[in-house]
N, C-alpha and C. Protein backbone atom coordinates (compact mmCIF):
# COMPACT_ATOMS: atom_id res chain seq x y z
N UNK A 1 72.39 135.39 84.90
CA UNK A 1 72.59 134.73 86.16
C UNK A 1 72.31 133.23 86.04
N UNK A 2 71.08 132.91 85.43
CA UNK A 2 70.94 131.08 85.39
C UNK A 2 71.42 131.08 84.40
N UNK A 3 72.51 131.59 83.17
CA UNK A 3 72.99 130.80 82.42
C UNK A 3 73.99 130.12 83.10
N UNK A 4 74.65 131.23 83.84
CA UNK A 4 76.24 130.43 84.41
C UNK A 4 76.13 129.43 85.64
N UNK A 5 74.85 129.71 86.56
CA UNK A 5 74.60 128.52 87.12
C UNK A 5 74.39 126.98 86.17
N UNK A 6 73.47 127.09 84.93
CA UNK A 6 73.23 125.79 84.58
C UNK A 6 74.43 125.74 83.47
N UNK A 7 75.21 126.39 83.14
CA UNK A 7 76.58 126.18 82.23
C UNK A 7 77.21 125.52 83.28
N UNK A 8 77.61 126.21 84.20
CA UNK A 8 78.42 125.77 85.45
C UNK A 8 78.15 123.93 86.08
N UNK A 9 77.07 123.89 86.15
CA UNK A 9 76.46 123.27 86.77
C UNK A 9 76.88 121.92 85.71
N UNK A 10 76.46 122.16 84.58
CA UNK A 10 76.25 121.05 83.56
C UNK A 10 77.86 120.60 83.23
N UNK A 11 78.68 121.27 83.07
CA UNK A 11 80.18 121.18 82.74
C UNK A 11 81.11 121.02 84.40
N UNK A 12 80.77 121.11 85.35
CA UNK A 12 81.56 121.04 86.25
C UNK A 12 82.84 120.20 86.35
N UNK A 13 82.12 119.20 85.73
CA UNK A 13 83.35 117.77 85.60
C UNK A 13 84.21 117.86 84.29
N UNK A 14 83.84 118.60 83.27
CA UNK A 14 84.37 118.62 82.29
C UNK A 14 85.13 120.31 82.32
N UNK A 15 86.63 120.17 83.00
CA UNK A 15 87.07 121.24 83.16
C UNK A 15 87.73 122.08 82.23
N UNK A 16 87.84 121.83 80.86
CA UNK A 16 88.66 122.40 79.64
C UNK A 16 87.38 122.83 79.23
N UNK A 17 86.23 122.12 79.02
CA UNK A 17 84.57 122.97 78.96
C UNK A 17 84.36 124.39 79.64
N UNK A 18 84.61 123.90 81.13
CA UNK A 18 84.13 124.73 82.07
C UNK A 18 84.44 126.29 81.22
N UNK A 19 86.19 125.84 81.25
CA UNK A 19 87.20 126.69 80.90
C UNK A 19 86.76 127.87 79.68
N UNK A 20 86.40 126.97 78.77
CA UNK A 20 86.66 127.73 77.36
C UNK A 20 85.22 128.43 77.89
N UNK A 21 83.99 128.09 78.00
CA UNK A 21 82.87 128.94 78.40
C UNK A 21 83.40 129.94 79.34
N UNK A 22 83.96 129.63 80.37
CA UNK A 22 84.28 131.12 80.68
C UNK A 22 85.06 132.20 80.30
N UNK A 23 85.91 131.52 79.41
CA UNK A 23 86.64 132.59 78.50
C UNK A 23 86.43 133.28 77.31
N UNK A 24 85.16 132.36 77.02
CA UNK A 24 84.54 133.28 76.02
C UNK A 24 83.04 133.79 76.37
N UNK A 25 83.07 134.01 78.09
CA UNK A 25 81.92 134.61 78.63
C UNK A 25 82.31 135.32 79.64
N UNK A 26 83.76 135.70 79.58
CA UNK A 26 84.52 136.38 80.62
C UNK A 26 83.89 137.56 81.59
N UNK A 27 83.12 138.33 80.72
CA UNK A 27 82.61 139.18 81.26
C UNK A 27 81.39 139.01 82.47
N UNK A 28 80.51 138.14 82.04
CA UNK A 28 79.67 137.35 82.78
C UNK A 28 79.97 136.47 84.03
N UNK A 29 81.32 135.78 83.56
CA UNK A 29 81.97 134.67 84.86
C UNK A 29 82.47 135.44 86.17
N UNK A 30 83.19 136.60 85.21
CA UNK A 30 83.99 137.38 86.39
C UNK A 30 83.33 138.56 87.49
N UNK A 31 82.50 138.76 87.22
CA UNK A 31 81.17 139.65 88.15
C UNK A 31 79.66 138.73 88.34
N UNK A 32 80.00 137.76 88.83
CA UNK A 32 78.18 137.31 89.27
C UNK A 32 78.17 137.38 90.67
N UNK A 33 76.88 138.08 90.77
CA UNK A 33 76.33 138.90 92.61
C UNK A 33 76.40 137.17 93.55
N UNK A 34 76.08 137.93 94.50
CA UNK A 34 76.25 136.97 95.79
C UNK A 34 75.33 136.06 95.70
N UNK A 35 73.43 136.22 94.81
CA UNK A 35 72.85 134.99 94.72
C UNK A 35 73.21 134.10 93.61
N UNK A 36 73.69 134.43 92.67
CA UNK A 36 74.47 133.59 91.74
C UNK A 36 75.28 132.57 92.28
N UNK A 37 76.38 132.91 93.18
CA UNK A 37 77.35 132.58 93.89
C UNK A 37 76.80 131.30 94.78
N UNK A 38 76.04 132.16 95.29
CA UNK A 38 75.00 131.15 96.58
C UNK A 38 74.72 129.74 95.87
N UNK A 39 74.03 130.19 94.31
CA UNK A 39 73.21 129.46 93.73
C UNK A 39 74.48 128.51 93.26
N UNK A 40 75.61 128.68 92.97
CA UNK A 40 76.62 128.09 91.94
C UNK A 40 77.10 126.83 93.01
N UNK A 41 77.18 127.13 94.47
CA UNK A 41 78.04 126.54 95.82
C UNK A 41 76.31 124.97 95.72
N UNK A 42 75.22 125.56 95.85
CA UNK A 42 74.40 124.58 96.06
C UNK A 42 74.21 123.46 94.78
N UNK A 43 73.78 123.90 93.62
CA UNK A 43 73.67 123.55 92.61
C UNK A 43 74.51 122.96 91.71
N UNK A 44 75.41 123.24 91.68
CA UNK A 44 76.74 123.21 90.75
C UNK A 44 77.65 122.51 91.85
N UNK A 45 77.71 122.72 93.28
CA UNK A 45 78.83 122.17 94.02
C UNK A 45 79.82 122.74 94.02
N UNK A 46 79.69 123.88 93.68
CA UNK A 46 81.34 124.73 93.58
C UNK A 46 81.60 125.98 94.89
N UNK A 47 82.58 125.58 94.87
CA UNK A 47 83.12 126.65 96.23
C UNK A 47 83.83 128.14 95.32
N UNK A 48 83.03 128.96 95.84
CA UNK A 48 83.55 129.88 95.33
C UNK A 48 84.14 131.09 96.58
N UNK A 49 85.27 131.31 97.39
CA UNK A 49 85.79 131.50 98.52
C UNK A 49 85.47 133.28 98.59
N UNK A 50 85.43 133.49 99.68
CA UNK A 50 85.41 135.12 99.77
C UNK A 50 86.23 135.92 99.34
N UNK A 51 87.52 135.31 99.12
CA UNK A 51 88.39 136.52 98.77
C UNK A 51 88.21 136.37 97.14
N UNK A 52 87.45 135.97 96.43
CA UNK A 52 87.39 136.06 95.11
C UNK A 52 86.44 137.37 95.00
N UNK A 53 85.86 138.15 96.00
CA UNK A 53 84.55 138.98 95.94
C UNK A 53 85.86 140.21 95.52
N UNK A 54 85.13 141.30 94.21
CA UNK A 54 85.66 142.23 93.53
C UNK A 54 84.52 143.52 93.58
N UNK A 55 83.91 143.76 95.22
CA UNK A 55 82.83 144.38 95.10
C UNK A 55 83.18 145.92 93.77
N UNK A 56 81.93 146.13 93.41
CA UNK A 56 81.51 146.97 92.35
C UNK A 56 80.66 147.54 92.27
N UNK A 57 81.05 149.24 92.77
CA UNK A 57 79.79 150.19 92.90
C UNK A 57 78.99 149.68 94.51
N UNK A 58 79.43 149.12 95.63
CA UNK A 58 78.65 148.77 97.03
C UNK A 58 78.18 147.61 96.54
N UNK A 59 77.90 146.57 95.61
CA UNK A 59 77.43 145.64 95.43
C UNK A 59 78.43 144.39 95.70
N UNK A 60 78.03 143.33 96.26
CA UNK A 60 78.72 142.15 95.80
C UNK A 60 78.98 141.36 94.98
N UNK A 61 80.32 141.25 94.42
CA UNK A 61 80.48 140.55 93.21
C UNK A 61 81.64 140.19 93.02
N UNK A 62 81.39 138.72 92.41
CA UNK A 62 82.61 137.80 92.89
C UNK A 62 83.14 137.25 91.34
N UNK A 63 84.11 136.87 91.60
CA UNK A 63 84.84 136.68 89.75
C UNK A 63 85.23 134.98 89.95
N UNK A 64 84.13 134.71 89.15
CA UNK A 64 84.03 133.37 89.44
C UNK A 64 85.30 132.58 88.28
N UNK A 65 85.84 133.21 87.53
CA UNK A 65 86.86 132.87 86.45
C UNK A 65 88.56 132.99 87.57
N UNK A 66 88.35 133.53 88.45
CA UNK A 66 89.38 133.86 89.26
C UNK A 66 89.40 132.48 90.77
N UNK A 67 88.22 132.20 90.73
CA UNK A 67 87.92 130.62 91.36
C UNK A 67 88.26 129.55 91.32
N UNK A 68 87.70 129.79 89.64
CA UNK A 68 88.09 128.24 88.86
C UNK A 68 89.76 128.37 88.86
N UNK A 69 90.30 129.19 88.34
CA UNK A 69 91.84 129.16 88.29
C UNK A 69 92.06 128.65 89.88
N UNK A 70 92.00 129.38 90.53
CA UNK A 70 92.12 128.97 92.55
C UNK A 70 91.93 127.19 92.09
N UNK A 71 91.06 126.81 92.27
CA UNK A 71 90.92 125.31 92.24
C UNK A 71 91.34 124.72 91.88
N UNK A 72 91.78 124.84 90.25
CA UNK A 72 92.44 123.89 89.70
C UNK A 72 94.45 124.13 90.24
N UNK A 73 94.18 125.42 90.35
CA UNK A 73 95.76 125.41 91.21
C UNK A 73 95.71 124.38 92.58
N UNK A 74 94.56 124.34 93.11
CA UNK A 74 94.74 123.79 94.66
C UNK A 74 94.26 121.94 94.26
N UNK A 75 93.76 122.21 93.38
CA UNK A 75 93.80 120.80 92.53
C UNK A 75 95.09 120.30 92.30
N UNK A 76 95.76 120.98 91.22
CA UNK A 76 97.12 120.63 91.12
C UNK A 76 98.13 120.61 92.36
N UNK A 77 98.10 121.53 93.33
CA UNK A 77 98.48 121.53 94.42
C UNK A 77 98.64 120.27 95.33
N UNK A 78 97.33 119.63 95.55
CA UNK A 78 96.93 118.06 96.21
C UNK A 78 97.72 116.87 95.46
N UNK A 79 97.08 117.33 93.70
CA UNK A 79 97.53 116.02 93.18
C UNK A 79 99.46 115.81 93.42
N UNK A 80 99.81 116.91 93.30
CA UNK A 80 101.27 116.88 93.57
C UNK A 80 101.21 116.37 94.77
N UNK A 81 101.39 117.07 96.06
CA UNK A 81 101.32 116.57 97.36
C UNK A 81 100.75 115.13 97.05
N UNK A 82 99.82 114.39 96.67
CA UNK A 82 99.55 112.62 96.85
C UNK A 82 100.42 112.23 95.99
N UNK A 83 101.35 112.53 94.88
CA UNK A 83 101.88 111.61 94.06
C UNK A 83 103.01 112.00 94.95
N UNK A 84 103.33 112.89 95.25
CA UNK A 84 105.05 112.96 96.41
C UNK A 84 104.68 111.77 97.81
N UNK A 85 103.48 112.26 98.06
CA UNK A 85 102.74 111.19 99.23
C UNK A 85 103.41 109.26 98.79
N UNK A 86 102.64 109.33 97.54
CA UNK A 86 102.67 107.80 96.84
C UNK A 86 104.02 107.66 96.56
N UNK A 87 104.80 108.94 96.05
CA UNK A 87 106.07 108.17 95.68
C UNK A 87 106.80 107.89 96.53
N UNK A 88 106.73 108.54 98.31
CA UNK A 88 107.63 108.18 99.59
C UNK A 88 107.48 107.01 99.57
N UNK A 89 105.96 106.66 99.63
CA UNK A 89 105.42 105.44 100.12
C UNK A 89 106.35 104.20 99.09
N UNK A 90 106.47 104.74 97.84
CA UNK A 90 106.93 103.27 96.92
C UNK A 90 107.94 103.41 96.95
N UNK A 91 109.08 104.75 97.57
CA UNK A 91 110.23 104.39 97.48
C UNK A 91 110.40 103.82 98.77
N UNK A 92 109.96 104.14 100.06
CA UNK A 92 110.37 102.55 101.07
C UNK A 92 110.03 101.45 100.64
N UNK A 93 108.65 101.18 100.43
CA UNK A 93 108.60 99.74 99.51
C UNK A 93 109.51 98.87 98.73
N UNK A 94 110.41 99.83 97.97
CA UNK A 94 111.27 99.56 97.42
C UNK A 94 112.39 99.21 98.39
N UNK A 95 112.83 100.39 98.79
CA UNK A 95 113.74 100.07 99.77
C UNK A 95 113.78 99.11 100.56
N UNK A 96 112.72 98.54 101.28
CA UNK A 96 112.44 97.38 102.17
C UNK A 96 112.82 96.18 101.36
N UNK A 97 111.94 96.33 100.05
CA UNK A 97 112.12 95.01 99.44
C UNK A 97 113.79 94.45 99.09
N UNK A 98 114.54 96.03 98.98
CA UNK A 98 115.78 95.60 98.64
C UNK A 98 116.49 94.64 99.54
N UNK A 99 116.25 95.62 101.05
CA UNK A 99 116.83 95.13 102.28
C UNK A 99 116.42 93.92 102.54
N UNK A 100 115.33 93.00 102.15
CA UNK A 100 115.34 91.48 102.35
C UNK A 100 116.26 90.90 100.88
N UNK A 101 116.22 91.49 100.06
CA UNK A 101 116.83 90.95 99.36
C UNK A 101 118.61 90.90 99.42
N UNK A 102 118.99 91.98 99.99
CA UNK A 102 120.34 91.61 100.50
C UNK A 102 120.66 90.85 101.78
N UNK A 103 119.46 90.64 102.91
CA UNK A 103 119.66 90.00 103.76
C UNK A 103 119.52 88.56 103.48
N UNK A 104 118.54 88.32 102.63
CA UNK A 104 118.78 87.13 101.85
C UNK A 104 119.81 86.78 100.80
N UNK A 105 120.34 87.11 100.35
CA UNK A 105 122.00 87.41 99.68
C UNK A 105 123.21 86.75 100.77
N UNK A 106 122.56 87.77 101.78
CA UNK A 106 123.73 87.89 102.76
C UNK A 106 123.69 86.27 103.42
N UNK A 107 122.69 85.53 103.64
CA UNK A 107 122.29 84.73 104.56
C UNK A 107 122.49 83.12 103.38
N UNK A 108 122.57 83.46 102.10
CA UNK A 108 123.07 82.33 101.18
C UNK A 108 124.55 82.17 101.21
N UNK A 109 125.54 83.55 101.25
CA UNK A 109 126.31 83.43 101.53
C UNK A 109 127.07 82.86 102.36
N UNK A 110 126.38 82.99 103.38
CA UNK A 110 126.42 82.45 105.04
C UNK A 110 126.22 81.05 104.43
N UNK A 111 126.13 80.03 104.28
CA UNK A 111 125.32 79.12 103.45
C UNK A 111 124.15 78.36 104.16
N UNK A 112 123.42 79.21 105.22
CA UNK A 112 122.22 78.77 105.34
C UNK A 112 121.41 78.51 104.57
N UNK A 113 120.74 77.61 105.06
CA UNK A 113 119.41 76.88 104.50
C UNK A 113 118.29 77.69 104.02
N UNK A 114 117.44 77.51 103.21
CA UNK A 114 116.53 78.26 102.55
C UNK A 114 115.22 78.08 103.49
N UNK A 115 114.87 77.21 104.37
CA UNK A 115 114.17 77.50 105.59
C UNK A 115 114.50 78.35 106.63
N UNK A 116 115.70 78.15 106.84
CA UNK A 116 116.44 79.53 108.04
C UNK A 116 116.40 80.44 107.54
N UNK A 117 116.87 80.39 106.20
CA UNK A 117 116.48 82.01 105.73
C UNK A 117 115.21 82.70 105.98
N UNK A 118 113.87 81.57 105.60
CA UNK A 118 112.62 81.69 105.21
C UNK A 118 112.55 82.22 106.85
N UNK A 119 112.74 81.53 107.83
CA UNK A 119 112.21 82.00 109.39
C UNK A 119 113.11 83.27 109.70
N UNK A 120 114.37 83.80 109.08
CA UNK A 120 115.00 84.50 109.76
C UNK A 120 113.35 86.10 108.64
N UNK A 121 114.16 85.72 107.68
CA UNK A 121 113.32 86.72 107.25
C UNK A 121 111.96 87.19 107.78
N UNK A 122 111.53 86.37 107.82
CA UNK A 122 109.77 85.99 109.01
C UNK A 122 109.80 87.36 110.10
N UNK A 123 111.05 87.09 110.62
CA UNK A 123 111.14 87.53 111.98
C UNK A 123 111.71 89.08 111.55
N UNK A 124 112.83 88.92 111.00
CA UNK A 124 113.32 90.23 110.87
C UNK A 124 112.66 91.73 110.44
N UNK A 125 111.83 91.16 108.82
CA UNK A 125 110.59 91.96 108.42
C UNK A 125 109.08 91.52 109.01
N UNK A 126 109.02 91.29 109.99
CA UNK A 126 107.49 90.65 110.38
C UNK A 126 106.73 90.50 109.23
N UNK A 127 106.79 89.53 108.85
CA UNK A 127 105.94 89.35 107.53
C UNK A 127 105.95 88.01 107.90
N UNK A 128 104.98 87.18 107.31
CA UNK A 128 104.30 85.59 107.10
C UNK A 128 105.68 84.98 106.45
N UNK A 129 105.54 83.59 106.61
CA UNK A 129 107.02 82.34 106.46
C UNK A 129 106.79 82.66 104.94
N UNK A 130 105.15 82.50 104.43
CA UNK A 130 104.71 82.58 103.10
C UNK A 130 105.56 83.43 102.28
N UNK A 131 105.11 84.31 102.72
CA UNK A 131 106.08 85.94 102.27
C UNK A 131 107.41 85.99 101.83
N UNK A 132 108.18 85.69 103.16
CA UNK A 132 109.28 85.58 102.92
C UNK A 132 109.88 84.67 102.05
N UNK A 133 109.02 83.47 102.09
CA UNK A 133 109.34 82.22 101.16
C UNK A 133 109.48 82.34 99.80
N UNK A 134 108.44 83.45 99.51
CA UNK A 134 107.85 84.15 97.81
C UNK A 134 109.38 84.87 97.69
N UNK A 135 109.72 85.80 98.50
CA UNK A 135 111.49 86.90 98.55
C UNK A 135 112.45 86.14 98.06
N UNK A 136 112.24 84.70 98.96
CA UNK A 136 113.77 83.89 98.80
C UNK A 136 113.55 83.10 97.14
N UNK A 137 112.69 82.50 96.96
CA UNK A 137 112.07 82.19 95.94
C UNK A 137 112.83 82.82 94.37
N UNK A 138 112.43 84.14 94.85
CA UNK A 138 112.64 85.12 93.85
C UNK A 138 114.36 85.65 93.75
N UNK A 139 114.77 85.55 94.78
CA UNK A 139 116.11 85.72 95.25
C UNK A 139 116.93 84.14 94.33
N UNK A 140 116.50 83.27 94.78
CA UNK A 140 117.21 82.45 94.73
C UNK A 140 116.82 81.72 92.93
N UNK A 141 116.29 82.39 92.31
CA UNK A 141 116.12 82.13 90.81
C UNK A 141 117.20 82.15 89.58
């Protein structure tokens, strides 16, 4: 019981650690009673959820190797969801940046002035004269 709390405990962050100790302590990871459990959530910081419990013989006992897999799936789960999150986010970024850049295209064409541009842009993307000034800048290179 306190091995896999202070194994647990000591490797938490190091998850290919965590890993290989429980796979070559399988037997131990996958049945520890409810104060183990208790002890693993305070100590260690690990959530180990109810439906992991595999009672055995009226006793409680939870398969803590069936956890860690849960987590790092719901780990992987998040990190996907924030990099789809981050990549919406950088593909408008992108997109925006394009759209001053063709409105600035569009507005040289026109053969306005690189100040009218600078104020139209201002206004159009609410952004600082600065800003826009840096777009046309870059546009006009």
């Amino acid at each position: 019981m306190l091995r896999q709390v202070f194994e647990t405990a000591r490797y938490v962050k190091d998850k290919a650690k965590l890993q290989q100790i429980m796979d070559e302590n399988k037997e131990a990871y996958s049945r520890i009673d409810s104060e183990t459990r208790d002890m693993l959530e305070v100590v260690a910081n690990v959530r180990i959820p109810e439906r992991c419990n595999v009672g055995e013989k009226g006793k409680e006992r939870y398969d803590m190797c069936n956890a860690f897999e849960q987590m790092k799936l719901e780990g992987y789960e998040e990190g996907i969801s924030k990099g789809i999150e981050k990549g919406i986010e950088k593909g408008i970024e992108k997109g925006i940046e394009k759209g001053i850049r063709v409105l600035i295209e569009a507005y040289q064409e026109l053969g306005l002035s690189q100040d009218i541009i600078i104020e139209k842009c201002a206004e159009k993307y609410e952004m600082t004269k600065e800003a826009a000034g840096r777009y046309v800048k870059e546009c006009c290179v």
